[in-house]
N, C-alpha and C. Protein backbone atom coordinates (compact mmCIF):
# COMPACT_ATOMS: atom_id res chain seq x y z
N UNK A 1 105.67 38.68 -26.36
CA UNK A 1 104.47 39.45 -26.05
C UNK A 1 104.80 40.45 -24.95
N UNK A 2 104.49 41.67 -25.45
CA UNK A 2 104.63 42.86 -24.16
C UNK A 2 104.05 42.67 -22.56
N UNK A 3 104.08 42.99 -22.19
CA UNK A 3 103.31 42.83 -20.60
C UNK A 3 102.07 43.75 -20.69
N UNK A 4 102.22 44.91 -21.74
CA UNK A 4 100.81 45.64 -21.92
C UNK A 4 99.62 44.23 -22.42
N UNK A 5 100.06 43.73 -23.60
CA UNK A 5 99.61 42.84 -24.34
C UNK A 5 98.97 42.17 -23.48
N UNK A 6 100.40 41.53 -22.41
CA UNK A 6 99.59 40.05 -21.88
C UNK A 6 98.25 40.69 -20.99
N UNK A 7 98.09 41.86 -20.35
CA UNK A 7 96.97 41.90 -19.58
C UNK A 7 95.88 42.13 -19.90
N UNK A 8 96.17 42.95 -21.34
CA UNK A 8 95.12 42.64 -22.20
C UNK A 8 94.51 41.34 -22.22
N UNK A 9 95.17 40.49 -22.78
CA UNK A 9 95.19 39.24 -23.31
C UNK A 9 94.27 38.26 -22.00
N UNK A 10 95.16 38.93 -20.90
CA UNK A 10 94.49 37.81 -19.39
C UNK A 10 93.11 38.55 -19.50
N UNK A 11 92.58 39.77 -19.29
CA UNK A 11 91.46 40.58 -19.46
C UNK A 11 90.45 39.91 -19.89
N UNK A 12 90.81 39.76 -21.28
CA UNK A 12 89.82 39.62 -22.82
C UNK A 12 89.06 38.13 -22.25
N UNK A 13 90.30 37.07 -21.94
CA UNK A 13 90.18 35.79 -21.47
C UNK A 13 88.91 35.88 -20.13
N UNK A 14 89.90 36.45 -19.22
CA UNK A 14 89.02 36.36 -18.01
C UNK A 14 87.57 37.19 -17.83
N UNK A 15 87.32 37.59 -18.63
CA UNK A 15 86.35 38.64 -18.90
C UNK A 15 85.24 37.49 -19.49
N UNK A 16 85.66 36.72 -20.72
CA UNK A 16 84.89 36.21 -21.67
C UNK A 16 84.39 34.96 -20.72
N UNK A 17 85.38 34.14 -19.15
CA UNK A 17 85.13 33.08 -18.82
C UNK A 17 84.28 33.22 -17.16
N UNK A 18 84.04 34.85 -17.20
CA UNK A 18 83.25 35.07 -16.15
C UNK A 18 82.40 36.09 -16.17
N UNK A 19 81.18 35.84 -17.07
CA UNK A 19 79.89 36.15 -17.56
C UNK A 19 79.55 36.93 -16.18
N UNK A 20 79.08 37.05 -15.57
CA UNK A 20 78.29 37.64 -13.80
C UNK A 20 79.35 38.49 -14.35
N UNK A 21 80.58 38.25 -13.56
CA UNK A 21 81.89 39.44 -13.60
C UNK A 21 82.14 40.43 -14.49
N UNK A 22 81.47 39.71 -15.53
CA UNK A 22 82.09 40.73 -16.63
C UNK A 22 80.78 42.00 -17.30
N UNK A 23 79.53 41.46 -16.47
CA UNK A 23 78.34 42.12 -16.35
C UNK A 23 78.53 43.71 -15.65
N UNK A 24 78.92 42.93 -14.46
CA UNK A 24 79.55 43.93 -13.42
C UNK A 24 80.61 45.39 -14.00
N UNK A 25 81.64 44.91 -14.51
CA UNK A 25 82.56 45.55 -15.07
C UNK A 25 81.97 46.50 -16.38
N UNK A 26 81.51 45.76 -17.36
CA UNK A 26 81.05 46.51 -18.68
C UNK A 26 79.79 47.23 -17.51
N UNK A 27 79.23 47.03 -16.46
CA UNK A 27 78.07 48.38 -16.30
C UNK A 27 78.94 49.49 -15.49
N UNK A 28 80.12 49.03 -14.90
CA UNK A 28 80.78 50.20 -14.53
C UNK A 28 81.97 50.65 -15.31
N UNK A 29 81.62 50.47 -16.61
CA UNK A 29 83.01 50.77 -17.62
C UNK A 29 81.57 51.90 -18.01
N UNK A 30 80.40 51.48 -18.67
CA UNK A 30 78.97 52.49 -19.45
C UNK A 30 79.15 53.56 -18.46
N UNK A 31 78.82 53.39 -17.05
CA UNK A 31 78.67 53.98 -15.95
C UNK A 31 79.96 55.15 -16.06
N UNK A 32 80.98 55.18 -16.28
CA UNK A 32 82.01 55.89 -16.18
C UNK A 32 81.82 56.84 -17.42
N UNK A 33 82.16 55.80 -18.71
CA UNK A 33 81.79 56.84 -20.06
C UNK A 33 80.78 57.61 -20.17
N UNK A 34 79.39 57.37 -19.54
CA UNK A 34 78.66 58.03 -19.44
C UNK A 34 78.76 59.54 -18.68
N UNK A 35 79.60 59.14 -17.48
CA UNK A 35 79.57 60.40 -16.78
C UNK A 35 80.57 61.06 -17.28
N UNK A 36 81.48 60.84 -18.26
CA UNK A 36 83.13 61.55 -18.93
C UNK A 36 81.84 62.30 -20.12
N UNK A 37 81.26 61.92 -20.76
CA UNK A 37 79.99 62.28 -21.68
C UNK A 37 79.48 63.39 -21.41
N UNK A 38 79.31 63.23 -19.90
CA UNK A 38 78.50 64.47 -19.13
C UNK A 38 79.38 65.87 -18.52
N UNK A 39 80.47 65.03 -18.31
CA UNK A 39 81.86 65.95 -17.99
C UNK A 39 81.95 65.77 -16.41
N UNK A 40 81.81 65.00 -16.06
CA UNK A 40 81.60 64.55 -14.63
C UNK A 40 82.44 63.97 -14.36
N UNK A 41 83.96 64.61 -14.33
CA UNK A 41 85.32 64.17 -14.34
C UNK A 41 85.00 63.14 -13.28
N UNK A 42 84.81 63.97 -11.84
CA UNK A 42 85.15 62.68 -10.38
C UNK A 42 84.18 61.18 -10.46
N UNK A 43 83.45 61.48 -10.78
CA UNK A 43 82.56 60.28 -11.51
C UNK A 43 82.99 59.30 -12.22
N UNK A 44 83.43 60.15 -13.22
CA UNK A 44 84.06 59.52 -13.88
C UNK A 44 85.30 58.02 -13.46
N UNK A 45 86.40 58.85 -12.89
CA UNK A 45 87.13 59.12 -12.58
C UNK A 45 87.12 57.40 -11.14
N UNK A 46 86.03 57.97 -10.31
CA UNK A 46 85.59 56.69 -9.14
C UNK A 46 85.18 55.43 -10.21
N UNK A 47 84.35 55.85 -11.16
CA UNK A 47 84.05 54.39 -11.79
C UNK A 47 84.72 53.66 -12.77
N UNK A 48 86.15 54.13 -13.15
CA UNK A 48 87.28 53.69 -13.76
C UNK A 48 88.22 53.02 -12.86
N UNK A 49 88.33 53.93 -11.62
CA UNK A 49 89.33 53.24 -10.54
C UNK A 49 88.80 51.70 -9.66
N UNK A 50 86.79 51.99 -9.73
CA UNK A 50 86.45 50.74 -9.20
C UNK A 50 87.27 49.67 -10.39
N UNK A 51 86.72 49.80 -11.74
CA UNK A 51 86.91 48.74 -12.91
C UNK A 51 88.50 48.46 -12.96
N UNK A 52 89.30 49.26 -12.89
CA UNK A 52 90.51 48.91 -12.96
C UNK A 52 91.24 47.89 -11.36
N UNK A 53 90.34 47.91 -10.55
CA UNK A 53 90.44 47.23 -9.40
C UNK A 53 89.79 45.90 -9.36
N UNK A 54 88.89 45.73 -10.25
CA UNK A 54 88.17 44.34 -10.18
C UNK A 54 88.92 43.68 -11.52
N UNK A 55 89.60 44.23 -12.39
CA UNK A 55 90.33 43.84 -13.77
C UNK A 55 91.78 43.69 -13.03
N UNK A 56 92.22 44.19 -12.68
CA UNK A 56 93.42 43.69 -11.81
C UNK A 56 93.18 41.99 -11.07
N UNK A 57 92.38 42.34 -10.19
CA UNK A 57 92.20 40.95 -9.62
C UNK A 57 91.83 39.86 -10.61
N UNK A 58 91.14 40.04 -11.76
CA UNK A 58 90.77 38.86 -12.91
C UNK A 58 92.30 38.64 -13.57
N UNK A 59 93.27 39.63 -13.90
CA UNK A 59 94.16 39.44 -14.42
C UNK A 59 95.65 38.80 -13.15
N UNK A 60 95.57 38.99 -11.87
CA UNK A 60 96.28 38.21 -10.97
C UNK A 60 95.90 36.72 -11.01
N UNK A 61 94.31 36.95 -11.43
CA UNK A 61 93.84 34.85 -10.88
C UNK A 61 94.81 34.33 -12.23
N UNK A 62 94.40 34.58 -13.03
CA UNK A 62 95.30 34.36 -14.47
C UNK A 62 96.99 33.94 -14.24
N UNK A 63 97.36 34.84 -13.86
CA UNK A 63 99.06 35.04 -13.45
C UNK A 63 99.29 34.00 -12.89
N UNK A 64 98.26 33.41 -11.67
CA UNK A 64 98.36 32.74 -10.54
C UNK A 64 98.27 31.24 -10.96
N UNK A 65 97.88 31.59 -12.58
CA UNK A 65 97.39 29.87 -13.06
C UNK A 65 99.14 29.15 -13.28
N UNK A 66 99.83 30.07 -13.57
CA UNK A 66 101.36 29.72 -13.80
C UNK A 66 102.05 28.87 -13.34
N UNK A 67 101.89 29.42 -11.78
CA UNK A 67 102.27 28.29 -11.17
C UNK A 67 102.30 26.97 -9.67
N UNK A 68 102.56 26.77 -9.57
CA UNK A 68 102.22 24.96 -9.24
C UNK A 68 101.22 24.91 -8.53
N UNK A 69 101.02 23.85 -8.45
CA UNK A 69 99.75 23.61 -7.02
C UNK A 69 100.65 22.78 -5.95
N UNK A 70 100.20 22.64 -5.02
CA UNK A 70 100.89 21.93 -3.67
C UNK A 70 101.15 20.58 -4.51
N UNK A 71 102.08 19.78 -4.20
CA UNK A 71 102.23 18.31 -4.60
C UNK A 71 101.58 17.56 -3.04
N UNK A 72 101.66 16.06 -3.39
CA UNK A 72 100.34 15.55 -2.42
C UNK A 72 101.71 15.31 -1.08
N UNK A 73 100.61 15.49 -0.08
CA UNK A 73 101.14 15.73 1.29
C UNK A 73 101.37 17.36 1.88
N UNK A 74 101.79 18.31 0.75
CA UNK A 74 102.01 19.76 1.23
C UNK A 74 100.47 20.39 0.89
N UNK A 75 100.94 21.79 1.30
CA UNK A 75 99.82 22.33 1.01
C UNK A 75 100.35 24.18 0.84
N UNK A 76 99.36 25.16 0.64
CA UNK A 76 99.87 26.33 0.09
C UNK A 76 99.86 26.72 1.55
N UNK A 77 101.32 27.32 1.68
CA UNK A 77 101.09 27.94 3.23
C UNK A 77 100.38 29.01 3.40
N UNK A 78 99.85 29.13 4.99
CA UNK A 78 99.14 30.30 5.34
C UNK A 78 99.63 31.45 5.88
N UNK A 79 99.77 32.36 5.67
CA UNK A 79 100.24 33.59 6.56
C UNK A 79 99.36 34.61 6.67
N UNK A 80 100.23 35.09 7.91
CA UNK A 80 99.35 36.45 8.38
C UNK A 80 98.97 37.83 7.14
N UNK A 81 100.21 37.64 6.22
CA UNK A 81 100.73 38.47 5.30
C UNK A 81 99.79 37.55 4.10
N UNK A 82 98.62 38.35 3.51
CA UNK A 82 98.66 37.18 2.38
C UNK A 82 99.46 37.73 1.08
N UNK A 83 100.02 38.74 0.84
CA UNK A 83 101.09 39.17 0.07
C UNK A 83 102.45 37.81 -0.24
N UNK A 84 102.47 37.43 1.49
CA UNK A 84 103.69 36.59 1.15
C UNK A 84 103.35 35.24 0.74
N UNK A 85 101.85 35.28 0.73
CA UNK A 85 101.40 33.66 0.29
C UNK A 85 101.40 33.13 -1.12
N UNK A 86 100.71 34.33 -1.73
CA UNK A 86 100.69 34.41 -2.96
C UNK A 86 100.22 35.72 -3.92
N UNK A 87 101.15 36.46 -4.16
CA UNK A 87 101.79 37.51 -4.75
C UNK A 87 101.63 37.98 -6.25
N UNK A 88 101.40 38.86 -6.70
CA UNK A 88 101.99 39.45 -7.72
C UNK A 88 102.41 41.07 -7.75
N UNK A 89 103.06 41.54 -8.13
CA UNK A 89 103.48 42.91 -8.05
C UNK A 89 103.90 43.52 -9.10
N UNK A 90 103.73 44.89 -9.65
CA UNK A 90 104.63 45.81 -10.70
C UNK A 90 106.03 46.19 -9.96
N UNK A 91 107.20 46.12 -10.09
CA UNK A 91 108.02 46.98 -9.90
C UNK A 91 108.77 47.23 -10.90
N UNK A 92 108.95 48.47 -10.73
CA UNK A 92 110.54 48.73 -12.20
C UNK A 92 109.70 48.29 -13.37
N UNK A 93 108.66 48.31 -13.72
CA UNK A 93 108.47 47.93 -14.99
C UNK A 93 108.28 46.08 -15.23
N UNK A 94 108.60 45.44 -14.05
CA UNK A 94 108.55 44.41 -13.86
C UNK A 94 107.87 43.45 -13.35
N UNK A 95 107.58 42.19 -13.26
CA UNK A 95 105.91 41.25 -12.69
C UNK A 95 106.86 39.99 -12.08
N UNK A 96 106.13 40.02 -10.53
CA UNK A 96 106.93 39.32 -9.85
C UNK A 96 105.48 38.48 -9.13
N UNK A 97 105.03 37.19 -9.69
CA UNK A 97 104.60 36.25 -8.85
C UNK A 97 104.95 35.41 -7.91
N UNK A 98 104.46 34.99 -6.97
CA UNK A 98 105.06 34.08 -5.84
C UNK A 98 104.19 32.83 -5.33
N UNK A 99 104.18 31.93 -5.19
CA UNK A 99 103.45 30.87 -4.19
C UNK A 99 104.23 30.19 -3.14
N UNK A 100 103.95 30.49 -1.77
CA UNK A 100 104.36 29.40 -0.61
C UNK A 100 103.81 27.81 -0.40
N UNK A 101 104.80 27.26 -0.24
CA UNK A 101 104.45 25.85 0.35
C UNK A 101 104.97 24.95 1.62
N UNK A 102 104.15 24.27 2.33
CA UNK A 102 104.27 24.05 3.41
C UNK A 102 104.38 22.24 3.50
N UNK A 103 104.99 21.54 4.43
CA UNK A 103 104.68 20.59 4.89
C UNK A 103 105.80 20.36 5.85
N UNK A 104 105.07 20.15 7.37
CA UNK A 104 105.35 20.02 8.96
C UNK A 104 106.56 21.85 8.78
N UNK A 105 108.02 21.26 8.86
CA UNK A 105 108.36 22.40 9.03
C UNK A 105 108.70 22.60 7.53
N UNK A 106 109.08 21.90 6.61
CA UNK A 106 109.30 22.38 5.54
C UNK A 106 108.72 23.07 4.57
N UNK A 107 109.53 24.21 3.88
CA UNK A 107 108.95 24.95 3.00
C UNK A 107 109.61 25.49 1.69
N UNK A 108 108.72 25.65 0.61
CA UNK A 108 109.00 25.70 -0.80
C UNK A 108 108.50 26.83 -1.10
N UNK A 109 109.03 27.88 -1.87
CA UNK A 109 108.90 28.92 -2.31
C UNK A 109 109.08 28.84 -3.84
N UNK A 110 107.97 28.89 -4.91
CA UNK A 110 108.28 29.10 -6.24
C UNK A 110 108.01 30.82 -6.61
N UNK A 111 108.64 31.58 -7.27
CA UNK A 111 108.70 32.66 -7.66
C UNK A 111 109.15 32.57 -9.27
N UNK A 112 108.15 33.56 -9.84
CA UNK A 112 108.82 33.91 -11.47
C UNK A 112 109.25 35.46 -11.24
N UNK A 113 109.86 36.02 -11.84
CA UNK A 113 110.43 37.39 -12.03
C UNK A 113 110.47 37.77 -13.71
N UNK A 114 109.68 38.58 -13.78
CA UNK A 114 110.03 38.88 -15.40
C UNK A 114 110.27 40.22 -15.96
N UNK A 115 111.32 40.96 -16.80
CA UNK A 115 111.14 41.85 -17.23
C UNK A 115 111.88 42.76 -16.14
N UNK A 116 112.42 42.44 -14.98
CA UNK A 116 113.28 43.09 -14.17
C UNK A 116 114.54 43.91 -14.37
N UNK A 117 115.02 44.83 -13.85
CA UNK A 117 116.41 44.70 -13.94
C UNK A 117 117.31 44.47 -13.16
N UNK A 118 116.61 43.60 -12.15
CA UNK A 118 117.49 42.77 -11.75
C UNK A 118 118.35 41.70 -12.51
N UNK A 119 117.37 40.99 -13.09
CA UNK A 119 117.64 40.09 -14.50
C UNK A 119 119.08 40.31 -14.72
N UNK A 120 119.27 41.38 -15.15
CA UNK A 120 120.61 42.09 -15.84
C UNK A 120 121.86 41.08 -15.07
N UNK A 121 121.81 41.80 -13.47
CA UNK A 121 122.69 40.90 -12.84
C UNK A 121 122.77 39.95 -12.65
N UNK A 122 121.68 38.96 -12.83
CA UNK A 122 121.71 37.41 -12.69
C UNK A 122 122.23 36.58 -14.37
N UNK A 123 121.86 37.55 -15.25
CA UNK A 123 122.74 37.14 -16.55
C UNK A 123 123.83 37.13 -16.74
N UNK A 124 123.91 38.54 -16.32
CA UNK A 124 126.02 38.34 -16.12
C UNK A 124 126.73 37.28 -15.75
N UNK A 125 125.77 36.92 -14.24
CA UNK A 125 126.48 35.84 -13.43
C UNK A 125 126.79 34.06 -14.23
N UNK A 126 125.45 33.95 -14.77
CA UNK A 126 125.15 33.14 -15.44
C UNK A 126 126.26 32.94 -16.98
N UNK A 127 126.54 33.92 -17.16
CA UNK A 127 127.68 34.49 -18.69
C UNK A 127 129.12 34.34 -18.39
N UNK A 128 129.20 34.40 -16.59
CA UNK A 128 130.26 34.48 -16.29
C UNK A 128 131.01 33.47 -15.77
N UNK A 129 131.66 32.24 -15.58
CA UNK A 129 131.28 31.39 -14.50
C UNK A 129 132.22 31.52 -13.63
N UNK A 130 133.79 32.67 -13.50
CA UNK A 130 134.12 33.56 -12.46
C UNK A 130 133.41 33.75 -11.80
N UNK A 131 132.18 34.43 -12.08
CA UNK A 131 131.39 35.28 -11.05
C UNK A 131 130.61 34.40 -10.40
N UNK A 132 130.29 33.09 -11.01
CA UNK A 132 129.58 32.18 -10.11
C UNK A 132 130.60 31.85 -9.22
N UNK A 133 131.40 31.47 -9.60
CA UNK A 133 132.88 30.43 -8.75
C UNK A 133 132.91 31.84 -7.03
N UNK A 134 132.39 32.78 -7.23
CA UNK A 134 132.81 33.44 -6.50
C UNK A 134 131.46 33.72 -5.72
N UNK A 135 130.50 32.91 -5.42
CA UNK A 135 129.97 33.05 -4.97
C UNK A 135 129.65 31.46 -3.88
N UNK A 136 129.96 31.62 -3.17
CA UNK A 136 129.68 30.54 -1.64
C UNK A 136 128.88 29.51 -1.44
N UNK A 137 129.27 28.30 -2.38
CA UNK A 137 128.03 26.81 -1.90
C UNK A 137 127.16 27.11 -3.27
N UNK A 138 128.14 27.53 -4.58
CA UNK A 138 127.04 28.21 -5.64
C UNK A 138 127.90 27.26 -6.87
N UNK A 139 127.05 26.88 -7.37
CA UNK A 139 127.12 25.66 -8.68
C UNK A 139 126.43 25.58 -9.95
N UNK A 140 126.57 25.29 -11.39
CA UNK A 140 126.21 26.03 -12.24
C UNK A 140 124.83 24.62 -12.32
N UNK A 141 123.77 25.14 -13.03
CA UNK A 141 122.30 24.23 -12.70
C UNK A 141 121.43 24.18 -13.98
N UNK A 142 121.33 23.49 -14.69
CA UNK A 142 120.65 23.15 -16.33
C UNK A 142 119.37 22.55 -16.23
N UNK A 143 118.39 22.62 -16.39
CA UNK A 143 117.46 22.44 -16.61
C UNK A 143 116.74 22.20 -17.75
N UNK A 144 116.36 21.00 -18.26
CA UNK A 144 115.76 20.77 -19.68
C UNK A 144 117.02 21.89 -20.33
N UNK A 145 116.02 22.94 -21.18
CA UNK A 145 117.45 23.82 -22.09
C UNK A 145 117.94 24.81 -21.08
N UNK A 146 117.14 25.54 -20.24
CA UNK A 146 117.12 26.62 -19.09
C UNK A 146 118.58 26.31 -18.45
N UNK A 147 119.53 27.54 -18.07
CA UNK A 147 120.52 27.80 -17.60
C UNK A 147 120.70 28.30 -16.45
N UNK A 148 121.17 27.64 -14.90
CA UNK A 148 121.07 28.16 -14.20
C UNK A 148 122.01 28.08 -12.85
N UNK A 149 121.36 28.12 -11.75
CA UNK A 149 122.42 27.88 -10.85
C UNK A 149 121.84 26.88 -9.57
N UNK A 150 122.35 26.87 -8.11
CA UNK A 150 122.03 26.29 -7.66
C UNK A 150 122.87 26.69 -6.11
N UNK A 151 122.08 26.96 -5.31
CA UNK A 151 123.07 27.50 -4.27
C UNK A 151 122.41 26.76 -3.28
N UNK A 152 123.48 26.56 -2.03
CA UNK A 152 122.77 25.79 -0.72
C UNK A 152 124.13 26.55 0.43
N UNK A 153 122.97 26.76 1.85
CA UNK A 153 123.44 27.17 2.91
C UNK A 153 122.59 27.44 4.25
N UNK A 154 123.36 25.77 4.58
CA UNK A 154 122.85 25.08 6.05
C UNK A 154 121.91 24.72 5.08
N UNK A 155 120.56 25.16 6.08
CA UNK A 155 119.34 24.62 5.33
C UNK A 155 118.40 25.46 4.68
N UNK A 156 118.83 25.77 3.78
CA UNK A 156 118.26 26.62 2.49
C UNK A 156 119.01 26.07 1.42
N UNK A 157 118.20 25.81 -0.23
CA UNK A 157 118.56 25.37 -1.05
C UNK A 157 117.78 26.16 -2.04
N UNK A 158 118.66 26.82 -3.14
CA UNK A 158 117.64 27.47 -3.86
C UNK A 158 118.49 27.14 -5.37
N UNK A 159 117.24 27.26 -6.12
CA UNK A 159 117.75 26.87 -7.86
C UNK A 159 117.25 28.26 -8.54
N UNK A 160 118.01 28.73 -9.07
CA UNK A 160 117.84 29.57 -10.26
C UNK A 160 117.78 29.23 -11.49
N UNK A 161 116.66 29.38 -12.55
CA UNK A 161 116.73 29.69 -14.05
C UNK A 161 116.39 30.95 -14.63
N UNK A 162 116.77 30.95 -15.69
CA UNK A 162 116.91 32.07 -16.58
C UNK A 162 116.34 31.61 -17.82
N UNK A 163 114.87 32.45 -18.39
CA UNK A 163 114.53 31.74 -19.23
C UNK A 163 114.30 33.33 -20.28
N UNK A 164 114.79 32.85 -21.50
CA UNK A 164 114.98 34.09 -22.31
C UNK A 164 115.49 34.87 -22.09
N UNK A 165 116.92 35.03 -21.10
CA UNK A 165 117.21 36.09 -20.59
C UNK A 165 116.30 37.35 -19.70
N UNK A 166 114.85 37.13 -19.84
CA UNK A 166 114.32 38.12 -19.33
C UNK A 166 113.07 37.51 -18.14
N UNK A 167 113.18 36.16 -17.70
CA UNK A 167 112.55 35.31 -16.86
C UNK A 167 113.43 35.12 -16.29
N UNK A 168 113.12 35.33 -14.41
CA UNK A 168 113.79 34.50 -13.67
C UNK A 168 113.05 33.60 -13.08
N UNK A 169 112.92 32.45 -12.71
CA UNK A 169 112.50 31.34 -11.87
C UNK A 169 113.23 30.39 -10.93
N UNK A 170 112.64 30.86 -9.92
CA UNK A 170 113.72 30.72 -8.38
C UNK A 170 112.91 29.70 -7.93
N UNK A 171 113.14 28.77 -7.20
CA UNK A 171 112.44 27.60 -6.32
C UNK A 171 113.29 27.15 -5.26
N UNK A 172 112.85 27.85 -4.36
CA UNK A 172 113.23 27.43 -3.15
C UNK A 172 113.07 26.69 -1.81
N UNK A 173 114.15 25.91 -0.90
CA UNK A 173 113.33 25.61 -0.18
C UNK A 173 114.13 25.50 1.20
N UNK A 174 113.25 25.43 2.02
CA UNK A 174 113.90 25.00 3.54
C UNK A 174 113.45 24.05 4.49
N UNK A 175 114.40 23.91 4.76
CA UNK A 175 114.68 22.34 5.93
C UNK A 175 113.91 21.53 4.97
N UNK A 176 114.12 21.14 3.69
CA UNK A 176 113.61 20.10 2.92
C UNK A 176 113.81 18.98 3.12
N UNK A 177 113.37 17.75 3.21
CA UNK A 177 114.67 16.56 3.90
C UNK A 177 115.01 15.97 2.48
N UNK A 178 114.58 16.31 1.39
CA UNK A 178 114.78 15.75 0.47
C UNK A 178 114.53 16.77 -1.01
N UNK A 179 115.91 17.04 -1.56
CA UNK A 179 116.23 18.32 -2.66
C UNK A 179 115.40 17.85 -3.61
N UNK A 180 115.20 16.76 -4.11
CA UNK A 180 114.06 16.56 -5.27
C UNK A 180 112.79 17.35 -5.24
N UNK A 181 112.53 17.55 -3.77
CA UNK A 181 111.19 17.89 -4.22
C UNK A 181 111.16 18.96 -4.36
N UNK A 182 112.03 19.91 -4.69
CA UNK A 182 112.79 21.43 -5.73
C UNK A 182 112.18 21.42 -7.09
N UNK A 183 112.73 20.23 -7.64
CA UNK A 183 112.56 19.69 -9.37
C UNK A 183 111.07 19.28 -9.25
N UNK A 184 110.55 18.78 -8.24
CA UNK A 184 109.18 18.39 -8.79
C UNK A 184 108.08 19.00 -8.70
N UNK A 185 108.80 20.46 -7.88
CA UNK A 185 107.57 21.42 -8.24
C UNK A 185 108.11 21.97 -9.84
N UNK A 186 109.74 22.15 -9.56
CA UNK A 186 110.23 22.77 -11.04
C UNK A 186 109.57 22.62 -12.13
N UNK A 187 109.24 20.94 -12.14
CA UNK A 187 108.54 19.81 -13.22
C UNK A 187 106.84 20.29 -13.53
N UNK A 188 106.50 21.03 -12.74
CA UNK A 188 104.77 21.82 -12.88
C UNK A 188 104.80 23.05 -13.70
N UNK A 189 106.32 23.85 -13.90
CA UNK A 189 106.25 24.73 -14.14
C UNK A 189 105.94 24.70 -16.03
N UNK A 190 105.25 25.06 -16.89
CA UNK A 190 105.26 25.11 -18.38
C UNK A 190 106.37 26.33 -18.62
N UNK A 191 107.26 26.04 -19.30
CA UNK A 191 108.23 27.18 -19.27
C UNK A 191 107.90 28.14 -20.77
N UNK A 192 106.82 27.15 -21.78
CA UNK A 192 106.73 27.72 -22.64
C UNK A 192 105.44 28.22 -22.56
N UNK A 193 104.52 28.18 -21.46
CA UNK A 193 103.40 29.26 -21.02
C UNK A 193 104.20 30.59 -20.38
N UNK A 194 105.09 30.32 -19.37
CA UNK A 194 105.59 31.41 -19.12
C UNK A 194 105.99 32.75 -20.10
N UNK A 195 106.75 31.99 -21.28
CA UNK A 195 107.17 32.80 -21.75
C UNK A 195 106.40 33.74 -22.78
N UNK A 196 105.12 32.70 -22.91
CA UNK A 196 104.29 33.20 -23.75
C UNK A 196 103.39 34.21 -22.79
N UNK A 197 103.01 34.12 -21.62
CA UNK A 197 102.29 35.01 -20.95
C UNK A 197 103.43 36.36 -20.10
N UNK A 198 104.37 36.21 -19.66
CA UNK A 198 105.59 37.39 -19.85
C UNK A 198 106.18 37.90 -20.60
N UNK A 199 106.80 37.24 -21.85
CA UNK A 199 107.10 38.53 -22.85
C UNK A 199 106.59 38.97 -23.73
């Protein structure tokens, strides 16, 4: 599925499961056509940019369903930044979600990456296992079928997969006292929702 598709797709969904919201939106979608009708470009123009701003946010809550919730004892960390709490972004043509997690000092970072070209270089690496061998505290990392890696330094531990070649899923963590609990957010992730809502 394209990424045009899927936001369609999150849209249609989130649209149909929030009646009030979607009141809102279809009177400023009329509201806009009406004034393009009239030729009232800037009108226009303001009441497309509101709708495409409240359809964005219905299509992030969506994104956000992906992935994990805190496991018991942590919780989603807070920051000043809420970008770095929990994320989604276009770049390059690409959709990059994020969630932080917290407990005392430790912390877990799950991230998907899809459609990047970064991708490119993390396949190679993955194709290559020279190119892993040449990389510092870095070990090759399998997951159910998912192919990946696994790097640690001091206290940072991070796992890479590669799912379809065009998914990355990173889970990371620090000062963890215990690497399992990497895999048991890993273990929340549906890899075959992912792939169905990214490509």
């Amino acid at each position: 599925m394209k990424i045009n598709t899927l936001i369609k797709t999150a849209i249609l969904v989130s649209l149909l499961n929030t009646a009030a919201y979607a009141d809102e939106i279809s009177d400023q979608i009329t509201a806009g056509l009406e004034a393009y009708k009239e030729q009232d470009y800037k009108i226009a123009l303001e009441e497309l940019k509101f709708v495409t701003a409240q359809i964005e946010q219905l299509n992030q809550a969506e994104m956000l369903k992906l992935l994990p919730e805190p496991l018991e004892g942590w919780k989603v960390r807070e920051t000043n930044n809420r970008d770095n709490q929990v994320a989604m972004s276009m770049m390059g043509g690409g959709t990059t979600i994020k969630k932080e997690f917290e407990r005392d000092r430790e912390r877990v970072t799950v991230s998907i990456m899809a459609n990047s070209p970064m991708m490119q270089m993390m396949t190679m690496m993955l194709k290559n296992p020279a190119m892993m061998a040449g990389q510092k505290n870095t070990k090759p990392f399998r997951y159910k079928r998912a192919k990946g890696m696994i790097k640690t330094d001091k206290n940072k531990t991070e796992i890479s997969l590669v799912l379809a070649g065009q998914i990355l899923v990173q889970v990371t963590g620090k000062r963890v006292e215990d690497e399992a609990i990497l895999k048991q957010y890993l273990e929340q992730l549906d890899f075959a929702k992912l792939k169905d809502a990214l490509l």
